[in-house]
Structure formats: structure tokens, C-alpha cells
N, C-alpha and C. Protein backbone atom coordinates (compact mmCIF):
# COMPACT_ATOMS: atom_id res chain seq x y z
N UNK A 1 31.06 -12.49 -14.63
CA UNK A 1 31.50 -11.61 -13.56
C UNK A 1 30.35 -11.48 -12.57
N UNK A 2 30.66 -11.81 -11.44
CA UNK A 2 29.43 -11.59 -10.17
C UNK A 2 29.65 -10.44 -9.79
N UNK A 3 28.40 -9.91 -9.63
CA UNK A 3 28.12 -8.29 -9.44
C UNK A 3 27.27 -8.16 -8.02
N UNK A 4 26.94 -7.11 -7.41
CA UNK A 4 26.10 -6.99 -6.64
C UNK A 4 25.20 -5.78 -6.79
N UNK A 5 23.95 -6.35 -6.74
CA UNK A 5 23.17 -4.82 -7.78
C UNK A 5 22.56 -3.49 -6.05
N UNK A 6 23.13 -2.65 -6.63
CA UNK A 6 22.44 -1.84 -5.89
C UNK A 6 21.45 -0.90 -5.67
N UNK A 7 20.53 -1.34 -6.69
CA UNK A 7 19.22 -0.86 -7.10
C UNK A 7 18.70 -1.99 -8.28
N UNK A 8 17.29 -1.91 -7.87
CA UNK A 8 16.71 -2.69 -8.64
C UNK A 8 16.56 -2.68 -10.26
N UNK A 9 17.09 -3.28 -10.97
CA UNK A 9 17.46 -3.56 -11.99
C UNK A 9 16.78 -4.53 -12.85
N UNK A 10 15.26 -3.96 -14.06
CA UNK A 10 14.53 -4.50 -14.71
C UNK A 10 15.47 -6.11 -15.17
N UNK A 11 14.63 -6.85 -15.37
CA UNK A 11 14.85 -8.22 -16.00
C UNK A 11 16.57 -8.65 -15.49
N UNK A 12 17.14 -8.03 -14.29
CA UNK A 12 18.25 -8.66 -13.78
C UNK A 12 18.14 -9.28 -12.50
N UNK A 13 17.33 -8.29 -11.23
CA UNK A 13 17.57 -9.22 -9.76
C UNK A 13 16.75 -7.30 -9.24
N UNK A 14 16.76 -7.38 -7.93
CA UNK A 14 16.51 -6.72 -6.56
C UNK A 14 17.83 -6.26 -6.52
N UNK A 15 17.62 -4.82 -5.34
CA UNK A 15 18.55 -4.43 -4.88
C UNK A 15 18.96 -5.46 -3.77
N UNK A 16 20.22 -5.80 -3.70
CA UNK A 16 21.30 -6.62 -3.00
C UNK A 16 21.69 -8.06 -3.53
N UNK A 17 21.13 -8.20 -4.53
CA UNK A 17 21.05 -9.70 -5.11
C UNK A 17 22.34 -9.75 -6.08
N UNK A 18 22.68 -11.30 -5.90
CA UNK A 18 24.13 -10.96 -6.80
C UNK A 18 23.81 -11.27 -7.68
N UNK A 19 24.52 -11.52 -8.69
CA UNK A 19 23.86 -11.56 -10.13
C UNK A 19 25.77 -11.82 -11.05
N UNK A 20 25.38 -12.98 -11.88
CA UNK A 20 26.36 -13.25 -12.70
C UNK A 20 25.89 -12.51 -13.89
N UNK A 21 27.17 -11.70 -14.47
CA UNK A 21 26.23 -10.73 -15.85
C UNK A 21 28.21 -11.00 -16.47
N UNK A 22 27.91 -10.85 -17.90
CA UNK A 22 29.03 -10.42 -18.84
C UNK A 22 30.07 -9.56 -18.33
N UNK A 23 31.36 -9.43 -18.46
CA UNK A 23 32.25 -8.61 -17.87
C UNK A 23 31.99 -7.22 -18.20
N UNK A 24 31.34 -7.40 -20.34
CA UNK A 24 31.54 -5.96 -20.70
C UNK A 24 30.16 -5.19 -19.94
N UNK A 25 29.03 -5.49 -19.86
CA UNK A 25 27.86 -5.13 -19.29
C UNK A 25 27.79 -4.68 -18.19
N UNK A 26 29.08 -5.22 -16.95
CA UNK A 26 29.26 -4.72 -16.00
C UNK A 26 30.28 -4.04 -15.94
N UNK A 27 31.16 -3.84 -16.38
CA UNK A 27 31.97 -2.73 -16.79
C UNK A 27 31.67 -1.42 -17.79
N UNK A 28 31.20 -1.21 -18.29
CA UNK A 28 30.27 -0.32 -19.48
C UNK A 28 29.27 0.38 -19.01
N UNK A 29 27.80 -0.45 -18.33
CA UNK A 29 26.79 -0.26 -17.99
C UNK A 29 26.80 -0.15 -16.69
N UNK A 30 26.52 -1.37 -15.86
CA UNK A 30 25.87 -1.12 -14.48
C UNK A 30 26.91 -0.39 -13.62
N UNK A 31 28.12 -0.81 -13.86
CA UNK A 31 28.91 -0.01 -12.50
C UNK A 31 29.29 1.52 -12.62
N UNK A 32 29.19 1.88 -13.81
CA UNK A 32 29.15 3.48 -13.76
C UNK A 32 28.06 3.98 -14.14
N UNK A 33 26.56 3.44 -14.11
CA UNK A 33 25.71 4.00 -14.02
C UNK A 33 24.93 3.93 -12.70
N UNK A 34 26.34 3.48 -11.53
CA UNK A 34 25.79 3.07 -10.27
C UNK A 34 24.51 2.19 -10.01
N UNK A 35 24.92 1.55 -10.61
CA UNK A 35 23.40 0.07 -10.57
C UNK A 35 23.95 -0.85 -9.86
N UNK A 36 25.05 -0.88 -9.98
CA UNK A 36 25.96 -2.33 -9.37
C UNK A 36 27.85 -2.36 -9.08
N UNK A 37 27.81 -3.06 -8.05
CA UNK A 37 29.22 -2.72 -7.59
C UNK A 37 29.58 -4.51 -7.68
N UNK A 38 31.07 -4.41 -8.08
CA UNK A 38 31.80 -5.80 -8.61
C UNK A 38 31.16 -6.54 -6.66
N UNK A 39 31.62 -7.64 -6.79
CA UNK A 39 31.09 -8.36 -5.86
C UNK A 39 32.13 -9.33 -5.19
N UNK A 40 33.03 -7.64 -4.11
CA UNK A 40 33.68 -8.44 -2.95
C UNK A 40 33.14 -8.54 -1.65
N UNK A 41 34.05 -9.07 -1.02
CA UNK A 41 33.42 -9.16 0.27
C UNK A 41 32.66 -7.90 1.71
N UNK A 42 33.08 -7.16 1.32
CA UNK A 42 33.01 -6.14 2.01
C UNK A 42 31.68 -5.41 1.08
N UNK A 43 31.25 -5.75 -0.07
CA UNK A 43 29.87 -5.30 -0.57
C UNK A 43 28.95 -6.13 -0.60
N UNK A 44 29.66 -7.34 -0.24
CA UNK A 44 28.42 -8.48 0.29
C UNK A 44 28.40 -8.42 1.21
N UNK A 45 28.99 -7.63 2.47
CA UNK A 45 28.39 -7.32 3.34
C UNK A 45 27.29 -5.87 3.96
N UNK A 46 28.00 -5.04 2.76
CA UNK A 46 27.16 -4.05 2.41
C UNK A 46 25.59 -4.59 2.10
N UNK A 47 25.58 -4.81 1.29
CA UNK A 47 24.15 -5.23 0.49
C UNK A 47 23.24 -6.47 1.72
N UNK A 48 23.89 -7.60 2.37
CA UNK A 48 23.11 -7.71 3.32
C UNK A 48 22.54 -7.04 4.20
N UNK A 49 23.51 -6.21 4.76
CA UNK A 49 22.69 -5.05 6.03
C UNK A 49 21.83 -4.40 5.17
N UNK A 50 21.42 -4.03 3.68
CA UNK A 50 20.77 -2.91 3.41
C UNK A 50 19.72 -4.05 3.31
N UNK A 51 19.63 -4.85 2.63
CA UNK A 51 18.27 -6.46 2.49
C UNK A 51 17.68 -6.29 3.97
N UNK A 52 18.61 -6.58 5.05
CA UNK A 52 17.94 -6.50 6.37
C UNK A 52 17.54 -5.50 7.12
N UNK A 53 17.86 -4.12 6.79
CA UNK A 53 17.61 -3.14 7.01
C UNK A 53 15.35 -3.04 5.81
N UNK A 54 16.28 -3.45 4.53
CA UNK A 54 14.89 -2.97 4.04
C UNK A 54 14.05 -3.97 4.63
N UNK A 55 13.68 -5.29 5.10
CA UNK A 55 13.25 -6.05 5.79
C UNK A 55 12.45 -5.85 6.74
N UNK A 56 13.35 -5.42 7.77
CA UNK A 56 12.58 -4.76 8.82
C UNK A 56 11.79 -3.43 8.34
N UNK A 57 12.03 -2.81 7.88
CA UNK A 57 11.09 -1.33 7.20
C UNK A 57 9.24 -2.21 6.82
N UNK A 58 9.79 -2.96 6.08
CA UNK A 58 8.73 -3.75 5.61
C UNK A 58 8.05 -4.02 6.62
N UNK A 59 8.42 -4.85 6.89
CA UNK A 59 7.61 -5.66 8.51
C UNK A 59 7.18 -4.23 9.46
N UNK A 60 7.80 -3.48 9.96
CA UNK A 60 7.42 -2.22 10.54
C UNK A 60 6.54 -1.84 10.21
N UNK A 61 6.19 -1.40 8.77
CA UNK A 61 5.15 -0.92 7.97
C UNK A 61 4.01 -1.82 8.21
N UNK A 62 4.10 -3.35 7.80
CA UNK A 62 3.34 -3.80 7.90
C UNK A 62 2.33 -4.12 9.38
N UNK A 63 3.21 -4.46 10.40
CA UNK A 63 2.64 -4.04 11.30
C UNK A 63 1.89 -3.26 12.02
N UNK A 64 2.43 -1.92 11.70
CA UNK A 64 1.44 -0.49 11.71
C UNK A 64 0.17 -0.87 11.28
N UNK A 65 0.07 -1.26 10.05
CA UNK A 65 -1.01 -1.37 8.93
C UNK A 65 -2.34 -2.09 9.61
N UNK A 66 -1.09 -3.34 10.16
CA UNK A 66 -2.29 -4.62 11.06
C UNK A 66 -2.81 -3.59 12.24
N UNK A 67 -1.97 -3.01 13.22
CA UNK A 67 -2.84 -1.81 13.93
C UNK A 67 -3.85 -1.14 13.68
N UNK A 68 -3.76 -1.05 12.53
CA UNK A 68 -4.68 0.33 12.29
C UNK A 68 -6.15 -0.54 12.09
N UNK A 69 -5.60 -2.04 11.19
CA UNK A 69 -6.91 -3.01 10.81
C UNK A 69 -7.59 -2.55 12.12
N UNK A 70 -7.08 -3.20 13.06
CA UNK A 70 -7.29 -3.65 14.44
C UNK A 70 -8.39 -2.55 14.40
N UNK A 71 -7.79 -0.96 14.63
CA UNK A 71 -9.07 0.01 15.14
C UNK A 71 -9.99 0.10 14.12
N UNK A 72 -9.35 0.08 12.80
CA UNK A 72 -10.81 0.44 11.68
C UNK A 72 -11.65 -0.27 11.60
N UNK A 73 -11.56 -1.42 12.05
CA UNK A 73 -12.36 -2.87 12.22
C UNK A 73 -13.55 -2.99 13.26
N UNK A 74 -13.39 -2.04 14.12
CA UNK A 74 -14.22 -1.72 15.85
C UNK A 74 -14.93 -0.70 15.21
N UNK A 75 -14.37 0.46 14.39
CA UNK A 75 -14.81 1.70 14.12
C UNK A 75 -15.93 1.27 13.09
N UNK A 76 -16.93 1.92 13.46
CA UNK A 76 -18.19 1.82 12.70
C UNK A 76 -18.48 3.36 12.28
N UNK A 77 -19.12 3.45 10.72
CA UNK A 77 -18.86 5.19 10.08
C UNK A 77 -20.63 5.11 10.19
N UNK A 78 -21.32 6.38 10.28
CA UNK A 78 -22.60 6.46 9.71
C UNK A 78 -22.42 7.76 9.32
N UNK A 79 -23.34 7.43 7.84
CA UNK A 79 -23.40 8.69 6.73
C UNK A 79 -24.76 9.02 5.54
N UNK A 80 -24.44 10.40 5.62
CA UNK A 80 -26.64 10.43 5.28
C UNK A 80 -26.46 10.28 3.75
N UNK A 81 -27.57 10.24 3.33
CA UNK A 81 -27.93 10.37 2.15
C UNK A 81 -29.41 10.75 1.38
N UNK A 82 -29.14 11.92 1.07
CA UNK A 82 -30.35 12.37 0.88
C UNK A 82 -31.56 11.69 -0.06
N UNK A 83 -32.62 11.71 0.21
CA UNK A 83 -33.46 10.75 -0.91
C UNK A 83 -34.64 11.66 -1.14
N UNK A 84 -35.22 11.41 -1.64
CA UNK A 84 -36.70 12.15 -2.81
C UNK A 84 -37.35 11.70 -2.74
N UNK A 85 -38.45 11.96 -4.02
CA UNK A 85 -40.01 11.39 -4.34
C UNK A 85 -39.24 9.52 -4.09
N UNK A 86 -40.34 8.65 -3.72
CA UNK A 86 -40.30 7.27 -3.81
C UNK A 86 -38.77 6.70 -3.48
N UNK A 87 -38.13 7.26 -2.61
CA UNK A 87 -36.88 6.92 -1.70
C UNK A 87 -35.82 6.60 -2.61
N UNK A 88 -35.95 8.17 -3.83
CA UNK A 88 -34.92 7.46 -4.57
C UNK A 88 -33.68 8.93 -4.16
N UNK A 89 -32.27 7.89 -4.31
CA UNK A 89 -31.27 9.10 -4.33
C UNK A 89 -30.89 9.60 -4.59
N UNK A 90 -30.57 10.85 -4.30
CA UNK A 90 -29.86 12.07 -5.16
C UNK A 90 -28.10 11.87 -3.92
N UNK A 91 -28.05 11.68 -4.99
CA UNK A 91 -26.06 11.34 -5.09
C UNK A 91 -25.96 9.91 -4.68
N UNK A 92 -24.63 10.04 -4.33
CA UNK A 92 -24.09 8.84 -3.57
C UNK A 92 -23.16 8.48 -2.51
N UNK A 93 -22.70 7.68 -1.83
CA UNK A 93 -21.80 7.76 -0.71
C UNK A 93 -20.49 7.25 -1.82
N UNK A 94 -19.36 8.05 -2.11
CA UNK A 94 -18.52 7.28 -2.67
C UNK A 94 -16.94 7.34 -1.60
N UNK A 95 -15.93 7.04 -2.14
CA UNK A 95 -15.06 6.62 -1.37
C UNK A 95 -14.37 7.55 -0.62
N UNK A 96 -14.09 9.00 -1.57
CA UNK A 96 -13.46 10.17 -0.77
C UNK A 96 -14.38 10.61 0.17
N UNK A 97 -15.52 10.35 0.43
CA UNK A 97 -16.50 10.63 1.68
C UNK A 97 -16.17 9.77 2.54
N UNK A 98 -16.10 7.85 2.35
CA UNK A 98 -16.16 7.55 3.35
C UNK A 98 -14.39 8.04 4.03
N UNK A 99 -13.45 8.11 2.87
CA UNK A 99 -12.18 8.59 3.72
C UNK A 99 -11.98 9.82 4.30
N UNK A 100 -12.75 10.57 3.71
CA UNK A 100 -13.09 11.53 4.78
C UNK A 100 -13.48 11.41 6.43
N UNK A 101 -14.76 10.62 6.21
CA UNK A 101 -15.42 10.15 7.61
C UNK A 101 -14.36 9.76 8.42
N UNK A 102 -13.66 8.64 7.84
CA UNK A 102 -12.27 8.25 8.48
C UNK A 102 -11.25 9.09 9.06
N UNK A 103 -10.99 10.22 8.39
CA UNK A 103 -9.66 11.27 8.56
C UNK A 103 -10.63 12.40 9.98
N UNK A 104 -11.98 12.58 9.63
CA UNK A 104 -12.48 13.27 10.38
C UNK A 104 -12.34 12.78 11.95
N UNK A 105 -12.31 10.93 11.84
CA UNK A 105 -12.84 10.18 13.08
C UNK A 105 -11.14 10.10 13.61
N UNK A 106 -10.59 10.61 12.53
CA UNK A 106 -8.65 10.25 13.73
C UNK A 106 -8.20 9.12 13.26
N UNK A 107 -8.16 8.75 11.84
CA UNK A 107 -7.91 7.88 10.79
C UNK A 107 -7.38 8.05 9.65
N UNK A 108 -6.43 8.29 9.65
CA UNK A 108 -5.62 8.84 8.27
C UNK A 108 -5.76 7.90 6.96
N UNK A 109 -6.27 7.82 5.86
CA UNK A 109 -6.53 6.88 4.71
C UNK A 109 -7.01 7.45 3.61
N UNK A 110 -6.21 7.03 2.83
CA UNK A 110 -6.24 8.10 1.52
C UNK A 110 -7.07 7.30 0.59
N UNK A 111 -8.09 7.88 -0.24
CA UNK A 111 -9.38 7.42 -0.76
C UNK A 111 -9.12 6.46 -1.67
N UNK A 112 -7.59 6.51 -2.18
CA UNK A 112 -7.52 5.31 -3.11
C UNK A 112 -7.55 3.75 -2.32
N UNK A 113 -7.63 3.95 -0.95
CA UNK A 113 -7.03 2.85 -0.25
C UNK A 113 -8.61 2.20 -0.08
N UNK A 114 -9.67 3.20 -0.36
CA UNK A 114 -10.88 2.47 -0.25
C UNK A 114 -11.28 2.14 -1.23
N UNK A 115 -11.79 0.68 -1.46
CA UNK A 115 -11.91 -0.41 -2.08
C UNK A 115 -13.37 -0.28 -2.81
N UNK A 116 -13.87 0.73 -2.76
CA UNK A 116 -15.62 0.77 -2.89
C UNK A 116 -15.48 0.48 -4.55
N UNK A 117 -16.03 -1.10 -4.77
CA UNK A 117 -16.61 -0.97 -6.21
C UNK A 117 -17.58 -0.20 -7.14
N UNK A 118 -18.55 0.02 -6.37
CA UNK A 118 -19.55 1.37 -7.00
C UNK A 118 -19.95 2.30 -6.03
N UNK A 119 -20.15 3.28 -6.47
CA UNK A 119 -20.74 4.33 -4.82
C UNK A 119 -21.95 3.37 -4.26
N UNK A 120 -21.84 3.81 -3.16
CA UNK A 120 -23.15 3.15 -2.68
C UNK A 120 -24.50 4.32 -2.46
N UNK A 121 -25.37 3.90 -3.31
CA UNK A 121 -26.90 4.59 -3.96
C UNK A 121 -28.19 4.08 -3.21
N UNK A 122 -28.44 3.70 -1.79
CA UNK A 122 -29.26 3.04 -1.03
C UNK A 122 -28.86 3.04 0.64
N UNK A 123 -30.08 2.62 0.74
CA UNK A 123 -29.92 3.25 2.60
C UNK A 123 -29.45 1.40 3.10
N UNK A 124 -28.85 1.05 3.91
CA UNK A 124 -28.42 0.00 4.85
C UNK A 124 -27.19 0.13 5.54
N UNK A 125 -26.81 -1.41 5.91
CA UNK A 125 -25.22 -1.10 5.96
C UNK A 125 -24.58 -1.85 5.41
N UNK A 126 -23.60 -1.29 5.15
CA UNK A 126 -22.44 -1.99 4.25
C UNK A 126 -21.37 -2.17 4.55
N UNK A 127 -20.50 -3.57 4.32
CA UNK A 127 -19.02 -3.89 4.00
C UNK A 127 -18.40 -3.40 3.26
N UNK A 128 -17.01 -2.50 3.61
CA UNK A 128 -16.25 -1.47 3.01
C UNK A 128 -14.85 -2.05 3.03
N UNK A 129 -14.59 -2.45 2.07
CA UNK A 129 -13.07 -3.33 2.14
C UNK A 129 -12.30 -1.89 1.92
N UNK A 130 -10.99 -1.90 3.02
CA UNK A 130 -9.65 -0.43 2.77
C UNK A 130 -8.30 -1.44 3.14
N UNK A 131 -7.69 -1.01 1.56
CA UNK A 131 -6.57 -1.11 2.12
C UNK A 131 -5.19 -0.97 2.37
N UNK A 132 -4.94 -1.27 3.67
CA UNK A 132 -4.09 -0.32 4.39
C UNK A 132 -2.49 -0.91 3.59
N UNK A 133 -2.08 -2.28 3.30
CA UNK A 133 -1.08 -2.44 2.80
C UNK A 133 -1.11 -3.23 1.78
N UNK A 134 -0.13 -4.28 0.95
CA UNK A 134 -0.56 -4.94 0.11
C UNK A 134 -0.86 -6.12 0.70
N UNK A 135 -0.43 -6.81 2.15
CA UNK A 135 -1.02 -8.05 2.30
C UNK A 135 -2.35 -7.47 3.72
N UNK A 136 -2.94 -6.04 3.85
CA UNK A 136 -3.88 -6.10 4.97
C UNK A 136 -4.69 -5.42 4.49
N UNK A 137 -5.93 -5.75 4.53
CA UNK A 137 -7.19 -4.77 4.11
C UNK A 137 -8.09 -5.33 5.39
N UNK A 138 -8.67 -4.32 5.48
CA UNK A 138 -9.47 -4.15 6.54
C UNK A 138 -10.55 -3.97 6.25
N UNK A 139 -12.20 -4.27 7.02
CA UNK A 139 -13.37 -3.90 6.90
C UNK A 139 -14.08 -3.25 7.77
N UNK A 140 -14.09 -2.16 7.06
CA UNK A 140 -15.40 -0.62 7.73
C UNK A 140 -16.74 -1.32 7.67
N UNK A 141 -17.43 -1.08 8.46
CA UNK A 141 -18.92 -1.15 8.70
C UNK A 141 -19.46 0.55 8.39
N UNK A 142 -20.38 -0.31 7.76
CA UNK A 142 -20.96 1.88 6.75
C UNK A 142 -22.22 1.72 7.12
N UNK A 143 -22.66 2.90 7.75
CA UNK A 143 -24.29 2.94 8.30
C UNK A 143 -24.79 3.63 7.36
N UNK A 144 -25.18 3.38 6.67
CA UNK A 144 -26.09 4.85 5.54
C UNK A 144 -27.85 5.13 5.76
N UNK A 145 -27.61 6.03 6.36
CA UNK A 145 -29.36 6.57 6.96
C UNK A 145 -29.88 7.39 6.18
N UNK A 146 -31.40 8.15 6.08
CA UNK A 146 -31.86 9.12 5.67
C UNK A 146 -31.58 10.44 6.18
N UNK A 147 -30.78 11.19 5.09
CA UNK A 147 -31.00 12.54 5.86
C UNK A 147 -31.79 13.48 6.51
């Protein structure tokens, strides 16, 4: 029986994908647990507009994302760090600081999106991979000076 799933459905298909499944499985299970509707024409046309609808969402999103590369990429952060006897540091620059710096500068980015493998414990500058979607990450330039 060809079905059309309307939510994504472990080890079967995506929402809108048709899918040949057992009569009793789709009668029993998916269609009254609203997972999937039998597969006429008028729900294969349903389920395309929602594929192309989610499509464009995607791409929208993603685009934004490449925007934002665009400015975070120009935007350069500088941030202190205090040091001691023999220029050693007390703390570190870690990621909810630099997303801070970001949100402060008119950059919305939530700290998980920054990529920092270890805090950074030393004065230079640094490459700060963030990222904004699953196919765009972007690179911050990090000034870290003496306080």
C-alpha cells in the first residue's frame, strides 16, 4: 500500500515521501496515529507544496546565515585579559564572552554556535570558527590584549 508520510517517520522516509509499507501497518499504525495519509492524488499534491514550502524555509534560513557570515567576517572583537606575576593568566576568554562581545556589537549568536575548542589562555589574535548554520560557519578575528 503507498502511503504518503506526513511527518518524519524513524527508519521509513521524510515528511512528504511516499513510501510502500504493508496494508496492516498502514491501517493500524501510521494513519491513525496521523503519520501518514493513503496516497491519492490530491495528497500528493498536498505533500509537494509542503516539500516546497519546507525548501524554501531552508534556503531562506540559509541565506540569512550567509549574511550574517558576510558581517561577522569584517567584524573584528577585542577582549582583555587579565595577567600576573610572569604574564601568566588569571582566567580565560571562553565562548559565552566572545558571544557576548558579539550580541553587545549588534550580533545575535548563541554561545553554542561558537566553535572555541579550548578557552583561549594567552594574549594574540585568534581564529574563531561560529556557526551560524549547518552548511555556514564563519570566522571572527579575536584581539586579546592586556588588561
Amino acid at each position: 500500500m503507498d502511503i504518503v508520510l506526513l511527518q518524519d517517520v524513524e527508519r521509513l522516509g521524510a515528511q512528504g515521501a511516499v513510501v510502500a509499507v504493508k496494508p496492516g501497518f498502514a491501517r493500524n499504525y501510521l494513519i491513525p496515529s496521523g503519520l501518514a495519509a493513503p496516497a491519492t492524488v490530491q495528497q500528493l499534491k498536498v505533500a509537494q507544496e509542503a516539500t516546497r514550502q519546507r525548501t524554501q524555509k531552508v534556503q531562506r534560513v540559509k541565506d540569512q546565515a550567509d549574511a550574517l557570515k558576510r558581517t561577522l567576517e569584517q567584524h573584528e572583537l577585542t577582549l582583555t585579559l587579565s595577567l600576573g606575576e610572569g604574564d601568566k593568566a588569571f582566567g580565560a576568554i571562553t565562548a559565552h564572552e566572545i558571544a557576548e562581545a558579539l550580541s553587545r556589537a549588534g550580533h545575535a549568536v548563541e554561545k553554542h554556535a561558537v566553535q572555541l575548542e579550548q578557552p583561549i589562555k594567552g594574549l594574540g589574535i585568534y581564529e574563531v570558527p561560529i556557526r551560524l548554520h549547518a552548511d555556514v560557519t564563519a570566522t571572527v578575528k579575536v584581539w586579546v590584549v592586556k588588561a
